[in-house]
PDB file of N, CA and C in Angstrom:
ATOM      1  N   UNK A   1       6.982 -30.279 -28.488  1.00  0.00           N
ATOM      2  CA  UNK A   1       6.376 -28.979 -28.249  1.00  0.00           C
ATOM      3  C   UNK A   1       5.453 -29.025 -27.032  1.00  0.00           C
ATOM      4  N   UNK A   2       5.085 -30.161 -27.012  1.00  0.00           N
ATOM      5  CA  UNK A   2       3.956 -30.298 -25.635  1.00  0.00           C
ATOM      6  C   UNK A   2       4.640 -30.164 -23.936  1.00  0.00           C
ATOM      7  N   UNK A   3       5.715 -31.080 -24.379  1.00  0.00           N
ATOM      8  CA  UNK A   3       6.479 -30.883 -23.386  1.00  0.00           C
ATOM      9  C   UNK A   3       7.064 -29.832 -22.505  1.00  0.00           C
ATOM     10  N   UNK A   4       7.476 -28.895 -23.945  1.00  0.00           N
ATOM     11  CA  UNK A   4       7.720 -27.443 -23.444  1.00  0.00           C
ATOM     12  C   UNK A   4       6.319 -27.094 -23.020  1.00  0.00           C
ATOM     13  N   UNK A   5       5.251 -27.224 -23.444  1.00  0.00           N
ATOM     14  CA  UNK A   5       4.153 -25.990 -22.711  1.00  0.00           C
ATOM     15  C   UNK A   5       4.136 -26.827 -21.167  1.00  0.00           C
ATOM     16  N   UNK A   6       4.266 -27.910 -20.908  1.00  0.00           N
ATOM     17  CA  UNK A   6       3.730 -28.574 -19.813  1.00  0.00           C
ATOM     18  C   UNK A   6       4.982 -27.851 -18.777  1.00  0.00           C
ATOM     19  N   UNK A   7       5.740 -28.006 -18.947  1.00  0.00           N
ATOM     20  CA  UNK A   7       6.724 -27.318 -18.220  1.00  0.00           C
ATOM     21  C   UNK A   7       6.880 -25.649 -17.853  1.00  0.00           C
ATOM     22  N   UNK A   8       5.938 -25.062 -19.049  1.00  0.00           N
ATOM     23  CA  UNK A   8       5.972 -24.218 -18.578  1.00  0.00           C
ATOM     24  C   UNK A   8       5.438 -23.202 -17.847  1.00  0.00           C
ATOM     25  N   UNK A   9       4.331 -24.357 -17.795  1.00  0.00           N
ATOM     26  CA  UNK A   9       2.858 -24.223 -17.143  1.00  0.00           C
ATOM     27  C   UNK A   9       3.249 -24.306 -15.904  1.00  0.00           C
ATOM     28  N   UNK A  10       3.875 -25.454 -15.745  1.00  0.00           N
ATOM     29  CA  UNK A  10       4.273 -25.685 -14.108  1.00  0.00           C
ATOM     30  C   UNK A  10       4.848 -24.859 -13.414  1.00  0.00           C
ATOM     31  N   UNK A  11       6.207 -24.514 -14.026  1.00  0.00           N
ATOM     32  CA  UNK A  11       7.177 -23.269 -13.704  1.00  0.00           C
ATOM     33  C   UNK A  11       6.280 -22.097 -13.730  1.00  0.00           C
ATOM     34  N   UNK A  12       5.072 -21.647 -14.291  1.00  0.00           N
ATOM     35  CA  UNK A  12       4.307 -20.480 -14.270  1.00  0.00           C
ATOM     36  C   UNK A  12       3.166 -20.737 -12.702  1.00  0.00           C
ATOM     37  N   UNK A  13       3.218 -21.753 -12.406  1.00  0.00           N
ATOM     38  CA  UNK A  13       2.197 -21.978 -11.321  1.00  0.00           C
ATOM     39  C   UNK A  13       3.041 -22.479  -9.834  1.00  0.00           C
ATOM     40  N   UNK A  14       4.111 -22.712  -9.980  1.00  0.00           N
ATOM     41  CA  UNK A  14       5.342 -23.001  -9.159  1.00  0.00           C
ATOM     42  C   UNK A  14       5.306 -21.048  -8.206  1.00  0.00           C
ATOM     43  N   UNK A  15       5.605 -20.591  -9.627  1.00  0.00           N
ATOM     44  CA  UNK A  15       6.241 -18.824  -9.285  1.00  0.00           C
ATOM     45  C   UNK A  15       4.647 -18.431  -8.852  1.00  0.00           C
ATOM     46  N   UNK A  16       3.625 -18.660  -8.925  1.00  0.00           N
ATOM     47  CA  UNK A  16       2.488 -18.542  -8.647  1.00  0.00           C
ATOM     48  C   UNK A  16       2.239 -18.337  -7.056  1.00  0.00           C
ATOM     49  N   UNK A  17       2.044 -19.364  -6.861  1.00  0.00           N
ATOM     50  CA  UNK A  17       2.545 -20.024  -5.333  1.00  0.00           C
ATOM     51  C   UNK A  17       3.036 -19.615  -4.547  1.00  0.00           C
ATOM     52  N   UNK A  18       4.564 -19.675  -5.092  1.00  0.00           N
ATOM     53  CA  UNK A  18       5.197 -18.789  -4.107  1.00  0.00           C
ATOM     54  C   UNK A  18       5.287 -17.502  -3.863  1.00  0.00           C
ATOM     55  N   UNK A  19       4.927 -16.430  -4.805  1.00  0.00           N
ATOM     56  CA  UNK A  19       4.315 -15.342  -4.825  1.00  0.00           C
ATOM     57  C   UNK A  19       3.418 -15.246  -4.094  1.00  0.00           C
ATOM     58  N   UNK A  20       2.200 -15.910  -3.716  1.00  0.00           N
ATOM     59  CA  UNK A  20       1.215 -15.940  -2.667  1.00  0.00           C
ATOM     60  C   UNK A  20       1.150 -16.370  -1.285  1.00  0.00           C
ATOM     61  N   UNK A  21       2.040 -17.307  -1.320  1.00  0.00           N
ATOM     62  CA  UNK A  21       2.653 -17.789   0.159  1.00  0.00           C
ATOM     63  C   UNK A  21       3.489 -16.593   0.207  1.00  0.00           C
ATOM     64  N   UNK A  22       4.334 -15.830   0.037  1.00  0.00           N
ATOM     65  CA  UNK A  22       5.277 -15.166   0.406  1.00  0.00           C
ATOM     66  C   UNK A  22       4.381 -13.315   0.587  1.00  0.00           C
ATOM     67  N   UNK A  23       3.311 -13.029   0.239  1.00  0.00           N
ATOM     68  CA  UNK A  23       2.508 -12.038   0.174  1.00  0.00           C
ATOM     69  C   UNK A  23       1.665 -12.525   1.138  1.00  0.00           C
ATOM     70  N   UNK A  24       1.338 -13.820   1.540  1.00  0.00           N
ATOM     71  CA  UNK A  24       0.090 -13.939   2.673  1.00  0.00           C
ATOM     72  C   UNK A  24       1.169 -13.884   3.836  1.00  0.00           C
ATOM     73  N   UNK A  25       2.495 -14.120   3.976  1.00  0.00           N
ATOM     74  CA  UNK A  25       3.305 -14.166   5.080  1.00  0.00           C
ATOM     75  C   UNK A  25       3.360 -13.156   5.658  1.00  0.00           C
ATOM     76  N   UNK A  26       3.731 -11.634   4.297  1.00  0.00           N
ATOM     77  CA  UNK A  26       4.193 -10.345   4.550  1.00  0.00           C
ATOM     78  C   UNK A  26       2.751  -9.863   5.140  1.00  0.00           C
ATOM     79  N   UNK A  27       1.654  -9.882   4.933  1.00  0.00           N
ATOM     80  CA  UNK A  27       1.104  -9.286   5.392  1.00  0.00           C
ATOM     81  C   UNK A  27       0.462  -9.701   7.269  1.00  0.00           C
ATOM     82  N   UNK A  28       0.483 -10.973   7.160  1.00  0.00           N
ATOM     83  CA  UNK A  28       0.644 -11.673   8.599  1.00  0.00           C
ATOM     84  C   UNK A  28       1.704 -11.047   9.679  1.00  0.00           C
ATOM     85  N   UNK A  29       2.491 -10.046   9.092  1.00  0.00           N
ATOM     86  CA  UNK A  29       3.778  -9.869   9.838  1.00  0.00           C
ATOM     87  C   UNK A  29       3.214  -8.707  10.762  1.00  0.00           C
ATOM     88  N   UNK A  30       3.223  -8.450  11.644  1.00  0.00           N
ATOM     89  CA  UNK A  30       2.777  -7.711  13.272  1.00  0.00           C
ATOM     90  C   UNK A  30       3.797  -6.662  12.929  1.00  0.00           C
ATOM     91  N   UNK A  31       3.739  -5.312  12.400  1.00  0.00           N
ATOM     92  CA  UNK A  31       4.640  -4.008  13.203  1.00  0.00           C
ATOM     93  C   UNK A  31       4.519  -3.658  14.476  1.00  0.00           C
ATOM     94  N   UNK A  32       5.505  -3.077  15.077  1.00  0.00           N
ATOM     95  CA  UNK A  32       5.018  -2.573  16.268  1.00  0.00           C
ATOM     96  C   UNK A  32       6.309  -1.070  16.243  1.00  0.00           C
ATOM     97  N   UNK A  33       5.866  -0.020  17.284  1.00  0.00           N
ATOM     98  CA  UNK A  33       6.324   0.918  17.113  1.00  0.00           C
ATOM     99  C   UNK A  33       6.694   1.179  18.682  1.00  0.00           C
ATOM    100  N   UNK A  34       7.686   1.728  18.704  1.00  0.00           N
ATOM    101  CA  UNK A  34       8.626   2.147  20.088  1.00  0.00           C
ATOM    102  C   UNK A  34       7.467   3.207  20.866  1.00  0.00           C
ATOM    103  N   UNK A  35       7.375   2.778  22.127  1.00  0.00           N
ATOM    104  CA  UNK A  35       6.278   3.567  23.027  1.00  0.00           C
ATOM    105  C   UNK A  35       7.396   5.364  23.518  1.00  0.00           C
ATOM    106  N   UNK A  36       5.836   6.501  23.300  1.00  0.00           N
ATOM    107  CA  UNK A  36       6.600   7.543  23.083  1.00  0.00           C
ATOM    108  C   UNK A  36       7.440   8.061  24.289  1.00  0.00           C
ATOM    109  N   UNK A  37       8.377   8.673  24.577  1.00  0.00           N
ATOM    110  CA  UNK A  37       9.479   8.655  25.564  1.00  0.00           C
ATOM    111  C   UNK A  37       8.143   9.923  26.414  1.00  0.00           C
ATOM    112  N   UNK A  38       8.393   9.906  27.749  1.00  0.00           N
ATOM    113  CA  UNK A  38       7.907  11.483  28.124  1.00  0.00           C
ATOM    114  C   UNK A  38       9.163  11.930  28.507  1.00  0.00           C
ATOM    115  N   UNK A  39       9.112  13.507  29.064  1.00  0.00           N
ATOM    116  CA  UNK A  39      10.426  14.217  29.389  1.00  0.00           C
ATOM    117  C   UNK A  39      11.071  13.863  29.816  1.00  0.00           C
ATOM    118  N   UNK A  40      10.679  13.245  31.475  1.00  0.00           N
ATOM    119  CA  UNK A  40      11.158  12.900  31.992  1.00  0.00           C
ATOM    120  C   UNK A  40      12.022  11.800  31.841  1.00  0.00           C
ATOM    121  N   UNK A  41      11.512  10.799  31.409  1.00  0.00           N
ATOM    122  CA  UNK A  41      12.503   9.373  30.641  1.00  0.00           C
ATOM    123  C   UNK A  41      13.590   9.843  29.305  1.00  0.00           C
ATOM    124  N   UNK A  42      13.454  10.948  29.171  1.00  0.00           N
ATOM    125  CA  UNK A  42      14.219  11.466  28.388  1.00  0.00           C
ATOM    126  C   UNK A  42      15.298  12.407  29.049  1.00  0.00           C
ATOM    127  N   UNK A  43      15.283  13.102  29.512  1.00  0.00           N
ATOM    128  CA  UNK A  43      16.392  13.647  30.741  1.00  0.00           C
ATOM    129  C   UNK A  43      17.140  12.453  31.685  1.00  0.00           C
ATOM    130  N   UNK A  44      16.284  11.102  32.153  1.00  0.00           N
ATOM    131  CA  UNK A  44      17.363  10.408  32.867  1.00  0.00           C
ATOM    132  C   UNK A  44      17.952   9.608  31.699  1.00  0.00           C
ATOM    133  N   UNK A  45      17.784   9.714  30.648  1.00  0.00           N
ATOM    134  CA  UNK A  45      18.267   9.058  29.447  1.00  0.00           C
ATOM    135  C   UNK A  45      19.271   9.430  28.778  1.00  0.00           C
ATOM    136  N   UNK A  46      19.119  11.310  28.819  1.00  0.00           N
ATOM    137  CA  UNK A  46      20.125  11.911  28.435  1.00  0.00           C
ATOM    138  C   UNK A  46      21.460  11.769  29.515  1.00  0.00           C
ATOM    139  N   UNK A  47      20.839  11.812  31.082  1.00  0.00           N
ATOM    140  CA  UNK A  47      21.951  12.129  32.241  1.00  0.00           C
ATOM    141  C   UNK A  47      22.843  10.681  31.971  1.00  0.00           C
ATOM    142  N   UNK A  48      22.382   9.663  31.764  1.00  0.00           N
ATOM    143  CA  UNK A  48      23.071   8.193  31.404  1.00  0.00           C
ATOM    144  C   UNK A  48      24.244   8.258  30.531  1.00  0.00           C
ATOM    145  N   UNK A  49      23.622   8.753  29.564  1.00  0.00           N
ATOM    146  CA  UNK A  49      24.816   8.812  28.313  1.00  0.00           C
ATOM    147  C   UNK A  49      26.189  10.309  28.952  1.00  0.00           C
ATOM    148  N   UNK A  50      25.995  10.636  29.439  1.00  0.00           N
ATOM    149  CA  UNK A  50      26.811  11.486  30.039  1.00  0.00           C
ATOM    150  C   UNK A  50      27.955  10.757  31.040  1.00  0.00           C
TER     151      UNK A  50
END
């Protein structure tokens, strides 16, 4: 019976872990967002695809 709790302690602190390494990663992660077009870059953008 001991055995089982010891194991399952581990496996509970294993998933622990990596739950926190994997949440301190996500939030480390940099978004960045596309710079806004003006008209003009948007008309020679449109004339391109033409």
């Amino acid at each position: 019976m001991m055995t089982i709790l010891i194991i399952c302690i581990i496996i509970v602190l294993v998933v622990l872990f990596l739950t926190l390494l994997s949440t301190n990663k996500a939030y480390k992660y940099e978004h960045t967002i596309d710079p806004i077009e003006t008209q003009n870059q948007q008309d020679t953008a449109h004339e391109e695809k033409k």
